[in-house]
C-alpha atoms as a PDB file:
ATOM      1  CA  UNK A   1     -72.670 -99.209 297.098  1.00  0.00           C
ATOM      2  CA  UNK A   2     -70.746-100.611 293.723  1.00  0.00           C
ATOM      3  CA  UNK A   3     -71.630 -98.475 290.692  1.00  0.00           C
ATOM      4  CA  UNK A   4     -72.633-100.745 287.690  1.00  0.00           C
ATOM      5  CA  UNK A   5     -71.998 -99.863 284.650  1.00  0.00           C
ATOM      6  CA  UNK A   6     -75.219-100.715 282.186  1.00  0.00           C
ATOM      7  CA  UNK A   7     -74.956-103.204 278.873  1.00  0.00           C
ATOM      8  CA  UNK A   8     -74.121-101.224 275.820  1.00  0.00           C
ATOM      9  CA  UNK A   9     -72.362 -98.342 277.856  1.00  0.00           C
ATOM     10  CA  UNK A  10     -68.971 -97.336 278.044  1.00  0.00           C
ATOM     11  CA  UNK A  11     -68.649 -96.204 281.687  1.00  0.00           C
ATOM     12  CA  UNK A  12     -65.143 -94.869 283.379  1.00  0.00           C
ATOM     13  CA  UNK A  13     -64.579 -93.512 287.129  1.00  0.00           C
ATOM     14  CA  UNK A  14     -64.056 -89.686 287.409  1.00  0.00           C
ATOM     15  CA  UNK A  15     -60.345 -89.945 287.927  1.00  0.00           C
ATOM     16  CA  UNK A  16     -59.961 -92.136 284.553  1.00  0.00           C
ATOM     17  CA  UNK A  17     -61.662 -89.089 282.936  1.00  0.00           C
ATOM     18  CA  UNK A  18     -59.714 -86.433 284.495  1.00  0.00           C
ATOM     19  CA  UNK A  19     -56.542 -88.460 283.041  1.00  0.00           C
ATOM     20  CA  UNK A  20     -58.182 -88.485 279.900  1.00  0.00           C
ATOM     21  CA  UNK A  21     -58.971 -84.687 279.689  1.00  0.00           C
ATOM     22  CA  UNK A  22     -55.492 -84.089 280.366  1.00  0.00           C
ATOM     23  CA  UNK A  23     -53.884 -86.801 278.270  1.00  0.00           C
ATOM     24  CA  UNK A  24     -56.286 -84.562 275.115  1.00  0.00           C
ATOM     25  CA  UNK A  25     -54.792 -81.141 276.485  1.00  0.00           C
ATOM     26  CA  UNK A  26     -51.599 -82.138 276.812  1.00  0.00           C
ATOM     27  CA  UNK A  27     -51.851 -83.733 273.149  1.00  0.00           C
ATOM     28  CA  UNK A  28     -53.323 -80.438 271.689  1.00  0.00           C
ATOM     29  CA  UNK A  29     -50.657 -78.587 273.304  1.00  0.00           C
ATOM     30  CA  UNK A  30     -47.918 -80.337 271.745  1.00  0.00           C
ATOM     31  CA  UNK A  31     -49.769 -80.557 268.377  1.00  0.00           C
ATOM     32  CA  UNK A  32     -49.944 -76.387 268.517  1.00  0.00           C
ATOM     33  CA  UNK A  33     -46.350 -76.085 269.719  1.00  0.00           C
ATOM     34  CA  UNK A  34     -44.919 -78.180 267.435  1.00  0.00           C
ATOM     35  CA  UNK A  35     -46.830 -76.842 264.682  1.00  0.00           C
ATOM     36  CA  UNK A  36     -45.869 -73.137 265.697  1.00  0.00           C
ATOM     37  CA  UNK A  37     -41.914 -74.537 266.026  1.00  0.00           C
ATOM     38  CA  UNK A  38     -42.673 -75.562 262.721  1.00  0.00           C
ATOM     39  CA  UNK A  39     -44.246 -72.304 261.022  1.00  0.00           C
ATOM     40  CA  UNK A  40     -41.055 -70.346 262.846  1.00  0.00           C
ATOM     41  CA  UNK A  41     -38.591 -72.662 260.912  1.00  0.00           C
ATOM     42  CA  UNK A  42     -40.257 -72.205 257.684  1.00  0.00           C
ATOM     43  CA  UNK A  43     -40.578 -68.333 258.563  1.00  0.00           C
ATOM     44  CA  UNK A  44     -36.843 -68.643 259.178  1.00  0.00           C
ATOM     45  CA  UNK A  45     -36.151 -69.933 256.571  1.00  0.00           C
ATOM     46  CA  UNK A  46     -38.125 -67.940 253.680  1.00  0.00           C
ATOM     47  CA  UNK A  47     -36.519 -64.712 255.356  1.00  0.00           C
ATOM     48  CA  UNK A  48     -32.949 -66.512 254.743  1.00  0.00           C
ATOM     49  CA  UNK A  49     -33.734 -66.979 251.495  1.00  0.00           C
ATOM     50  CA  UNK A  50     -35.172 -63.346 251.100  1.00  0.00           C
ATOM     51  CA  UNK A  51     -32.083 -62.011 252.545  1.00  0.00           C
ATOM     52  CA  UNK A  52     -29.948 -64.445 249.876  1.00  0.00           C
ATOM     53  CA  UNK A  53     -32.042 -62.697 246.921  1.00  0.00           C
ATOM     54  CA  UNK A  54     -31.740 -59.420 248.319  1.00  0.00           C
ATOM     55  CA  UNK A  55     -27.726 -59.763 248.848  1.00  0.00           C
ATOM     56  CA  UNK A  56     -27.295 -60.851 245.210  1.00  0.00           C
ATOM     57  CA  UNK A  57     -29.885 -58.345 243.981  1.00  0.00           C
ATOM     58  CA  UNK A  58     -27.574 -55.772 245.931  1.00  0.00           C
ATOM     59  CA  UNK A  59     -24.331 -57.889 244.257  1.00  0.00           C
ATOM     60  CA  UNK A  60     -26.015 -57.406 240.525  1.00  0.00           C
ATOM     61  CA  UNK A  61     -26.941 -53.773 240.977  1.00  0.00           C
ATOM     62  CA  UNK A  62     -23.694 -52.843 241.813  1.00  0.00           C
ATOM     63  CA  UNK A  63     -21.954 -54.873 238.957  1.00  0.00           C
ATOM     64  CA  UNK A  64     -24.035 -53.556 236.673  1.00  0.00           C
ATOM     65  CA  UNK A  65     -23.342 -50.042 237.812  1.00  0.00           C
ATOM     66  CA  UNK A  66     -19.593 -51.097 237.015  1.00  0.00           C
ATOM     67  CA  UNK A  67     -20.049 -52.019 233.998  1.00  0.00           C
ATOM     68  CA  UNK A  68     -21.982 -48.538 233.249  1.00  0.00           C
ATOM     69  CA  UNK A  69     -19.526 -46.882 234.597  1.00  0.00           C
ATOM     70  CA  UNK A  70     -16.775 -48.762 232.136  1.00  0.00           C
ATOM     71  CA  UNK A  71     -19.318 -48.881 229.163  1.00  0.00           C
ATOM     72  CA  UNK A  72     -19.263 -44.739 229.390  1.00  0.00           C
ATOM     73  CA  UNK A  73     -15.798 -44.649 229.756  1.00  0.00           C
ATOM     74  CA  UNK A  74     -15.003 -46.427 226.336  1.00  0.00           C
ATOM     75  CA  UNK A  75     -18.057 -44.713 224.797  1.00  0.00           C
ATOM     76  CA  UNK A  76     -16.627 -41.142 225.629  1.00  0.00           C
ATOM     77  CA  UNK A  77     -13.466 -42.425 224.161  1.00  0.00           C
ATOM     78  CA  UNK A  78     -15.061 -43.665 221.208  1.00  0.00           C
ATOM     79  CA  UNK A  79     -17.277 -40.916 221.186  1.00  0.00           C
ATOM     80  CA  UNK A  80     -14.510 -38.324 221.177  1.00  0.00           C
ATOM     81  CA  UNK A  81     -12.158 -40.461 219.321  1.00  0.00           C
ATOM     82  CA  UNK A  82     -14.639 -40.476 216.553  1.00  0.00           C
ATOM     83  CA  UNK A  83     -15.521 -37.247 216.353  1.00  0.00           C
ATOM     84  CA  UNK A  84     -11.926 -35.788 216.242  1.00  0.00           C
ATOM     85  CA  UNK A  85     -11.245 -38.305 213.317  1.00  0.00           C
ATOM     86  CA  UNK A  86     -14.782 -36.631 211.312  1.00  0.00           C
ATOM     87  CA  UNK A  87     -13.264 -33.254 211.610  1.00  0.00           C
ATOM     88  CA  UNK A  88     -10.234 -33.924 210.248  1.00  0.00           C
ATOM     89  CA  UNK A  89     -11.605 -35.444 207.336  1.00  0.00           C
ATOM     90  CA  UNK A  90     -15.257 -34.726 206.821  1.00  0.00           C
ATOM     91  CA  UNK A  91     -15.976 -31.340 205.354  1.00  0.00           C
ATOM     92  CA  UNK A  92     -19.802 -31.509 206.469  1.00  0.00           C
ATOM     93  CA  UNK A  93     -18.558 -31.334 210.379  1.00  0.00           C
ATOM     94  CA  UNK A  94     -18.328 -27.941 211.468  1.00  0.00           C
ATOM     95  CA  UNK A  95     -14.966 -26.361 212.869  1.00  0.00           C
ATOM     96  CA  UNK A  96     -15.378 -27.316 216.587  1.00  0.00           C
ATOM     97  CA  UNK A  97     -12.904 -28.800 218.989  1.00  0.00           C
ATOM     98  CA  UNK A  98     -13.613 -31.169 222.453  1.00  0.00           C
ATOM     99  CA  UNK A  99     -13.327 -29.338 225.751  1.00  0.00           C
ATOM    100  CA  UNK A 100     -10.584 -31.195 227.582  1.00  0.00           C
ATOM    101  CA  UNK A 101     -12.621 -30.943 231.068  1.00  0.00           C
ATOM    102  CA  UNK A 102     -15.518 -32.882 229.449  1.00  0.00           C
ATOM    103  CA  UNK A 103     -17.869 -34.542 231.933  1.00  0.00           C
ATOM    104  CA  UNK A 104     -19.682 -37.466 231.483  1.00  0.00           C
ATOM    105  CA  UNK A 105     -21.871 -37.184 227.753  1.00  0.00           C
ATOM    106  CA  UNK A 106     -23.584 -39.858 229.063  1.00  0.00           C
ATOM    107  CA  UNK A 107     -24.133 -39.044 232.076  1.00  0.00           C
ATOM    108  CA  UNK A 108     -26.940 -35.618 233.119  1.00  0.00           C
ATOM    109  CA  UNK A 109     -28.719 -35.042 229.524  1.00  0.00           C
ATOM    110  CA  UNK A 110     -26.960 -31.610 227.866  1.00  0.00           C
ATOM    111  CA  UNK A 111     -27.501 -30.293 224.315  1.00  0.00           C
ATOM    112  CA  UNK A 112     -31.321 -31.324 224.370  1.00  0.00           C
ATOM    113  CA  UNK A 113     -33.024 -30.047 221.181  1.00  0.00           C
ATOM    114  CA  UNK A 114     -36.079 -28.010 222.098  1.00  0.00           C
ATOM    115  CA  UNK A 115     -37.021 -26.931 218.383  1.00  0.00           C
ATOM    116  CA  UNK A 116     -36.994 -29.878 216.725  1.00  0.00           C
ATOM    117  CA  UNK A 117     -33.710 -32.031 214.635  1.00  0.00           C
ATOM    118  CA  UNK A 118     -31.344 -29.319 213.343  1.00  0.00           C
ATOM    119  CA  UNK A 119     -30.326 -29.378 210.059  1.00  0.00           C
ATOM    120  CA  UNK A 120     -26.992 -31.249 208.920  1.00  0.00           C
ATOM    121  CA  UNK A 121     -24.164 -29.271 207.459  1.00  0.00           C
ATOM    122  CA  UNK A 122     -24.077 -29.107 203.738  1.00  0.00           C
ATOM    123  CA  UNK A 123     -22.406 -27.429 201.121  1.00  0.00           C
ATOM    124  CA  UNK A 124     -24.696 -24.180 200.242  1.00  0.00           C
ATOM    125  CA  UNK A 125     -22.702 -21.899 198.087  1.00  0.00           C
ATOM    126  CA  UNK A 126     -19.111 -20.569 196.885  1.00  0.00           C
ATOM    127  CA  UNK A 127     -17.013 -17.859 198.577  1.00  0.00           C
ATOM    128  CA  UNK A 128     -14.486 -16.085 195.328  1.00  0.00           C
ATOM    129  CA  UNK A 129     -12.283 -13.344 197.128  1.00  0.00           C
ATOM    130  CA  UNK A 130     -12.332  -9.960 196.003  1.00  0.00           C
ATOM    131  CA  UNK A 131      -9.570  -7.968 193.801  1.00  0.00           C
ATOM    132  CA  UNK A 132      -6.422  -9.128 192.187  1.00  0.00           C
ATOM    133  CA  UNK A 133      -6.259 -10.944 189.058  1.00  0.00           C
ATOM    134  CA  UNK A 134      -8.462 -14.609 188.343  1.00  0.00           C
ATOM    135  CA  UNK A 135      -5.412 -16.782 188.769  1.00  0.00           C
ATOM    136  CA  UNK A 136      -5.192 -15.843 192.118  1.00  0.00           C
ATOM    137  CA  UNK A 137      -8.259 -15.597 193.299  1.00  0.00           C
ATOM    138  CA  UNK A 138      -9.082 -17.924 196.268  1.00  0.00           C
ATOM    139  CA  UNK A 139     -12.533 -19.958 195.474  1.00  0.00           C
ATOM    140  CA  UNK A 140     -13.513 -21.513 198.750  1.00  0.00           C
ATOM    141  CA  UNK A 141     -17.026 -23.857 199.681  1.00  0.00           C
ATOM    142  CA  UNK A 142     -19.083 -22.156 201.731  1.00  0.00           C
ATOM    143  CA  UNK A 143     -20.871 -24.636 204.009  1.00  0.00           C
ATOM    144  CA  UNK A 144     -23.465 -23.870 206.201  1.00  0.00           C
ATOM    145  CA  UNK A 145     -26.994 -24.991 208.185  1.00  0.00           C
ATOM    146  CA  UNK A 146     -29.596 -22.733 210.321  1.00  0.00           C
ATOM    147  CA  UNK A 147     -29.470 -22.484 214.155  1.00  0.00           C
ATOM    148  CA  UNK A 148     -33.095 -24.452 213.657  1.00  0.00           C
ATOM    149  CA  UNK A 149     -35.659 -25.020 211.279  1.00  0.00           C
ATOM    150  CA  UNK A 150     -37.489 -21.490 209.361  1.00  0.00           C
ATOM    151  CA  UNK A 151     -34.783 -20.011 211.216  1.00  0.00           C
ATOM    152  CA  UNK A 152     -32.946 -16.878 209.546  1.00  0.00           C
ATOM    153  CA  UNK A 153     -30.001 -17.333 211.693  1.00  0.00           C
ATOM    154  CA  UNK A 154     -27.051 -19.625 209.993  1.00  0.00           C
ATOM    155  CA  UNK A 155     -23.770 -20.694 210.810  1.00  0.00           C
ATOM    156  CA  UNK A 156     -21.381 -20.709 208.196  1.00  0.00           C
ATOM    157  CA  UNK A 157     -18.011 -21.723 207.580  1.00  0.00           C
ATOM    158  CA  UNK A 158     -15.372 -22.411 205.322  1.00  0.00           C
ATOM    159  CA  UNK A 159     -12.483 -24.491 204.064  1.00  0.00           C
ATOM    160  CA  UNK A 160      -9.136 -23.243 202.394  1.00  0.00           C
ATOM    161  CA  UNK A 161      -8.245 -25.089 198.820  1.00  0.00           C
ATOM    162  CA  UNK A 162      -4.951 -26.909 200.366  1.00  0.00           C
ATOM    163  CA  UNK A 163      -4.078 -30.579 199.766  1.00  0.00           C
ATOM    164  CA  UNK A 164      -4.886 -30.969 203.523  1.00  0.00           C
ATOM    165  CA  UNK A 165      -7.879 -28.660 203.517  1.00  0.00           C
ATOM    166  CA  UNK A 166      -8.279 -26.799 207.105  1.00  0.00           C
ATOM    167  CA  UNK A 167     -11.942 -25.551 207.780  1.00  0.00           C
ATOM    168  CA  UNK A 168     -11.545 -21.671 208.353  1.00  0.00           C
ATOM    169  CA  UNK A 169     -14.690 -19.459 210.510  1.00  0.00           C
ATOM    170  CA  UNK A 170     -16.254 -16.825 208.783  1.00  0.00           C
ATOM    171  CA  UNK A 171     -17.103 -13.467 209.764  1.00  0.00           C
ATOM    172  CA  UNK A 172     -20.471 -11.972 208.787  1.00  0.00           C
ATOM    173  CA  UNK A 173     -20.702  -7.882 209.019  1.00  0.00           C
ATOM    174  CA  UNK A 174     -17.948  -8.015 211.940  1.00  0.00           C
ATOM    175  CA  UNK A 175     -20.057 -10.588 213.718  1.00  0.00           C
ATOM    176  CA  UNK A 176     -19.300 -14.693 213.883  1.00  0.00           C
ATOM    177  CA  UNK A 177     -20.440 -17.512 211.943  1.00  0.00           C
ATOM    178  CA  UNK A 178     -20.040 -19.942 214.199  1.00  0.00           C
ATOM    179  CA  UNK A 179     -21.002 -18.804 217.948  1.00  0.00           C
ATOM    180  CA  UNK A 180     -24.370 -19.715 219.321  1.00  0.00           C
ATOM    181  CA  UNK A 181     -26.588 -17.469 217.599  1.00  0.00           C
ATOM    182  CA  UNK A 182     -25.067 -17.619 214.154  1.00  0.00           C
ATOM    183  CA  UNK A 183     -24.856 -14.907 211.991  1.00  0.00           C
ATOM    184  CA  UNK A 184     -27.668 -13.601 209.797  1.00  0.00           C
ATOM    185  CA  UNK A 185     -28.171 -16.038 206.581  1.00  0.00           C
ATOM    186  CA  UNK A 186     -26.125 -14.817 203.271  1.00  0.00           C
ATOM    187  CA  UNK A 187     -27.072 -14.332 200.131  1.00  0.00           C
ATOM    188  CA  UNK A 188     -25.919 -13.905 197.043  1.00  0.00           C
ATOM    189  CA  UNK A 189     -23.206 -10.966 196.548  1.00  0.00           C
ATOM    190  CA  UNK A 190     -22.714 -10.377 200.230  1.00  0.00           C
ATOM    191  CA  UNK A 191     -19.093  -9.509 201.297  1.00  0.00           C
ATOM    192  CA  UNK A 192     -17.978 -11.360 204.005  1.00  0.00           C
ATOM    193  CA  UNK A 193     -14.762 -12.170 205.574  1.00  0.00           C
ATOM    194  CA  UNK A 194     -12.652 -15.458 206.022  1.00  0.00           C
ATOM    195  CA  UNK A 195     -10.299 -15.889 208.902  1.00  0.00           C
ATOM    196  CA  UNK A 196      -7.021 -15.588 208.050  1.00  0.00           C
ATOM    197  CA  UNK A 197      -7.095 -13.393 204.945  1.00  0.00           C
ATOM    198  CA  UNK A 198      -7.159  -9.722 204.758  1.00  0.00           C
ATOM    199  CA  UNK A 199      -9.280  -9.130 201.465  1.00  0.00           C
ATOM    200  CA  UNK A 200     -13.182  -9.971 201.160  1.00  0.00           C
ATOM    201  CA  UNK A 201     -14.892 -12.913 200.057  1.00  0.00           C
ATOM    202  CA  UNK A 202     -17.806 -12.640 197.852  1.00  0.00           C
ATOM    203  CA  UNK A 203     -21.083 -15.143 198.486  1.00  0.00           C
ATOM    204  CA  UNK A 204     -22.674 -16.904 195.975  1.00  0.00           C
ATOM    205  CA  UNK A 205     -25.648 -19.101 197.359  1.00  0.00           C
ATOM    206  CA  UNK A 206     -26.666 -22.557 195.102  1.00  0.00           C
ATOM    207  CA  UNK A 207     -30.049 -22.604 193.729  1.00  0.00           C
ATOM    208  CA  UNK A 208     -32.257 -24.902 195.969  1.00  0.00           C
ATOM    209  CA  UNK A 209     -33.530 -28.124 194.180  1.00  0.00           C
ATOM    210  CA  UNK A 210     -36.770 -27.790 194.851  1.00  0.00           C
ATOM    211  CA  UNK A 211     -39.245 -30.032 192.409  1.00  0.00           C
ATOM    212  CA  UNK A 212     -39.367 -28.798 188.930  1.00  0.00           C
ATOM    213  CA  UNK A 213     -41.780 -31.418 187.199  1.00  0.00           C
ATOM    214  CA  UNK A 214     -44.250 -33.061 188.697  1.00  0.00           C
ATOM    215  CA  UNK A 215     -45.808 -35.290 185.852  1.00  0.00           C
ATOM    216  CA  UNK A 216     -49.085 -36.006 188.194  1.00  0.00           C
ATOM    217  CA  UNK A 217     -50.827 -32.420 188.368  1.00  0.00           C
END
């Protein structure tokens, strides 16, 4: 017997259906793998570009390591260049000299101070030597600074009266000026003794100028 299909119905055999069901899966199939070929391109291609950042991250790191490297170079030269010019002609740098085996200044931190700033050199008294007559008597600047602040420890040192003045160590009670420690601090009338001469120097400190007047108390 003929199926009818009633008014206002839309009615299809079983076999038109079955086409149907797989014309929809085979639709959603391609819809998914073309979507997932899609998400794998763009995956693709976001990992390209990470690489691309990551290579010229890699690229700028290293560059700027060079230039490091070169930027130390020329300030160790500087640095060294312009600190055997101050010696030579500053009186306030002490009598030091640049180890030829230098590393890196720049480089692993050295020298850190654990005290606090150290005091600058500065001029802090007279050396006169001892004996023979007054017009030749040697008068010589005694500069000097403490090892660190409030301490009692100094280093001292000295510069002959020559046109081209050379800065001379000085000796403190058989013990030097200038090594680590420092020698204890002078005062006035102490003998001491200047490299390079036999006879004794006699110290005479400068007053401090410490506030005389103040027009407010």
């Amino acid at each position: 017997m003929e199926k009818i299909c009633p008014i206002d119905f839309f009615c299809f055999d079983k076999n038109t259906f079955i086409l149907f069901i797989l014309f929809v899966i085979v639709v959603v199939v391609y819809s998914i793998n073309n979507n997932t070929y899609k998400f794998e391109l763009e995956k693709r291609d976001y990992n390209n570009k990470i690489d691309t950042i990551k290579t010229k991250l890699e690229t700028t790191h290293s560059t700027v390591n060079e230039l490091k490297t070169i930027t130390n170079h020329i300030n160790n030269e500087n640095y060294y260049k312009t600190n055997e010019t101050e010696r030579l002609y500053n009186p306030l740098m002490g009598p030091e000299r640049s180890s030829p085996y230098s590393l890196n200044r720049l480089g692993v931190p050295i020298n850190i101070k654990t005290r606090g700033d150290v005091p600058n050199y500065q001029q802090v008294g007279v050396l006169y030597q001892e004996g023979g007559d007054d017009n030749n008597k040697k008068v010589f600047p005694l500069y000097g600074k403490p090892t660190y602040r409030g301490s009692n420890r100094w280093l001292y040192y000295t510069g002959n009266d020559n046109f081209a003045s050379v800065k001379l160590p000085i000796d403190n009670k058989g013990r030097s000026c200038q090594d680590e420690q420092g020698c204890n601090e002078l005062t006035d009338g102490d003998d001491i003794d200047v490299v390079g001469y036999t006879s004794k120097f006699k110290v005479n400190v400068y007053n401090l100028d410490k506030p005389r007047y103040i027009p407010y108390i």
